[in-house]
Protein backbone atom coordinates (compact mmCIF):
# COMPACT_ATOMS: atom_id res chain seq x y z
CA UNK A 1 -6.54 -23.26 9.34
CA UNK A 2 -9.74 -21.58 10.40
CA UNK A 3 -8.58 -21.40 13.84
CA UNK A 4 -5.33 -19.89 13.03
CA UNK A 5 -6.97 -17.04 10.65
CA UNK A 6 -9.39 -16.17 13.35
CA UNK A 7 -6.42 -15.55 16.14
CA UNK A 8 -4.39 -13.66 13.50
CA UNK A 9 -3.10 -10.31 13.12
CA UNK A 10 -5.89 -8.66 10.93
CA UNK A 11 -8.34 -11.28 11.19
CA UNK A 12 -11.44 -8.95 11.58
CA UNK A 13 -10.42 -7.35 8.49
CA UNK A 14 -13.38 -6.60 5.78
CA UNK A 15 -12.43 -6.87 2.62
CA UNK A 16 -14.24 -4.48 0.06
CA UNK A 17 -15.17 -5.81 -3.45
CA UNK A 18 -15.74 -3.41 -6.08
CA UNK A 19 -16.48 -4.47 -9.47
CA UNK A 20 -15.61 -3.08 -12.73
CA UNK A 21 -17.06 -4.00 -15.74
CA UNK A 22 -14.81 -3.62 -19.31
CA UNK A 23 -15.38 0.13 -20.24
CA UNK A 24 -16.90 1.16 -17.27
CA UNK A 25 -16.36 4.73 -16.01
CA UNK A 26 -14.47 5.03 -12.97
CA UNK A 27 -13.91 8.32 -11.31
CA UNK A 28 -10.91 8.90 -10.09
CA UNK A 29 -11.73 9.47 -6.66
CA UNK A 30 -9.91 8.15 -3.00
CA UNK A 31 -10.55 8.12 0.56
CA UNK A 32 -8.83 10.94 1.82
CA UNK A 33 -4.74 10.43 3.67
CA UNK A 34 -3.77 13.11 3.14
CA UNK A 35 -1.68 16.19 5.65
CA UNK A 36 -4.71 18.41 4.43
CA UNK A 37 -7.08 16.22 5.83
CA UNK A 38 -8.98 18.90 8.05
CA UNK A 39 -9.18 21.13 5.16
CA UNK A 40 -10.61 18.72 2.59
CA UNK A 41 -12.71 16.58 5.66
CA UNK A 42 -15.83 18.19 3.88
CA UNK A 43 -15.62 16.55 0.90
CA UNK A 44 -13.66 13.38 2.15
CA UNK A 45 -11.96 12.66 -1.15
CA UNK A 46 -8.75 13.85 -3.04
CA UNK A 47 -9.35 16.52 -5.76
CA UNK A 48 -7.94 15.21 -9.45
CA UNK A 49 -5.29 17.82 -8.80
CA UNK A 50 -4.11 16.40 -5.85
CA UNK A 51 -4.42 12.92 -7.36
CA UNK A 52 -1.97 14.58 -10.44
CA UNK A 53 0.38 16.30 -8.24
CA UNK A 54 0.82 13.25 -5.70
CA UNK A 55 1.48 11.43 -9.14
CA UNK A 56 3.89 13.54 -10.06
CA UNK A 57 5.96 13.13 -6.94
CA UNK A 58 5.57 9.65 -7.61
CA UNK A 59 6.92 9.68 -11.16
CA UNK A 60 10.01 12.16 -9.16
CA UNK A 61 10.87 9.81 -7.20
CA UNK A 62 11.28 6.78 -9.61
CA UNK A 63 13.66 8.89 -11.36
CA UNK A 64 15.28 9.78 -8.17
CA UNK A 65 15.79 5.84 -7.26
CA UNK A 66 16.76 4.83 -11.38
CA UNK A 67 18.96 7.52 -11.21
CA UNK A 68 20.97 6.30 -8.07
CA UNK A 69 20.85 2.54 -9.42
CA UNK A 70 22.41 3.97 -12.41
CA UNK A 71 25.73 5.34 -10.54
CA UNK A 72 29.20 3.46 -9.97
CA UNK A 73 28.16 1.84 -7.31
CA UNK A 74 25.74 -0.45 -8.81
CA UNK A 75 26.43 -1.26 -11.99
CA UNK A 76 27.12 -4.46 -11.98
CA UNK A 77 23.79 -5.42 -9.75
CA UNK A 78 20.75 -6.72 -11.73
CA UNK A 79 17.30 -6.83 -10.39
CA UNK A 80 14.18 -8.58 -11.27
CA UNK A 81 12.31 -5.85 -10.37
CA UNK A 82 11.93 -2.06 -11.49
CA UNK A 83 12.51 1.74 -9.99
CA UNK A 84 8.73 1.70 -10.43
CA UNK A 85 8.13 -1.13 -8.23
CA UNK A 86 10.55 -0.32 -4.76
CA UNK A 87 8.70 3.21 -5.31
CA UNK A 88 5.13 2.14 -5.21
CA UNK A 89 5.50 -0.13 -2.06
């Protein structure tokens, strides 16, 4: 298998370990993707109110997807899985 991992897509990848202890403080700080990139580049990490606002177009567009599983057209489908869930892939 060693072979086949070290020929595979992402194979040089680095994985970064980061370990939080119970009731450690964790800031709520991450690497910057963001359209504004040249403007924040300086700092190179989101601001908590960009970390609240992209939140709140996250929590939008849940209700955007429950709402359009909850029309006509679906009623009778069941999923294992939540709004919450498609959204955050």
């Amino acid at each position: 298998m060693g072979d086949w991992v070290s020929c595979s897509v992402g194979a040089n990848f680095t994985p970064h370990i980061i370990t939080v202890n119970s009731g450690e403080y964790t800031p709520l700080y991450t690497p910057l993707e963001t359209k504004d990139k040249e403007k924040n580049l300086s700092s190179g990490w989101i601001s908590t109110s960009q970390i609240m606002e992209e939140e709140g177009r996250f929590e939008a567009e849940v209700t955007e997807v429950q709402a359009w599983w909850n029309s006509e057209r679906f009623k009778l489908t069941r999923r294992p899985y939540s709004a919450r869930d498609v959204v955050a892939l």
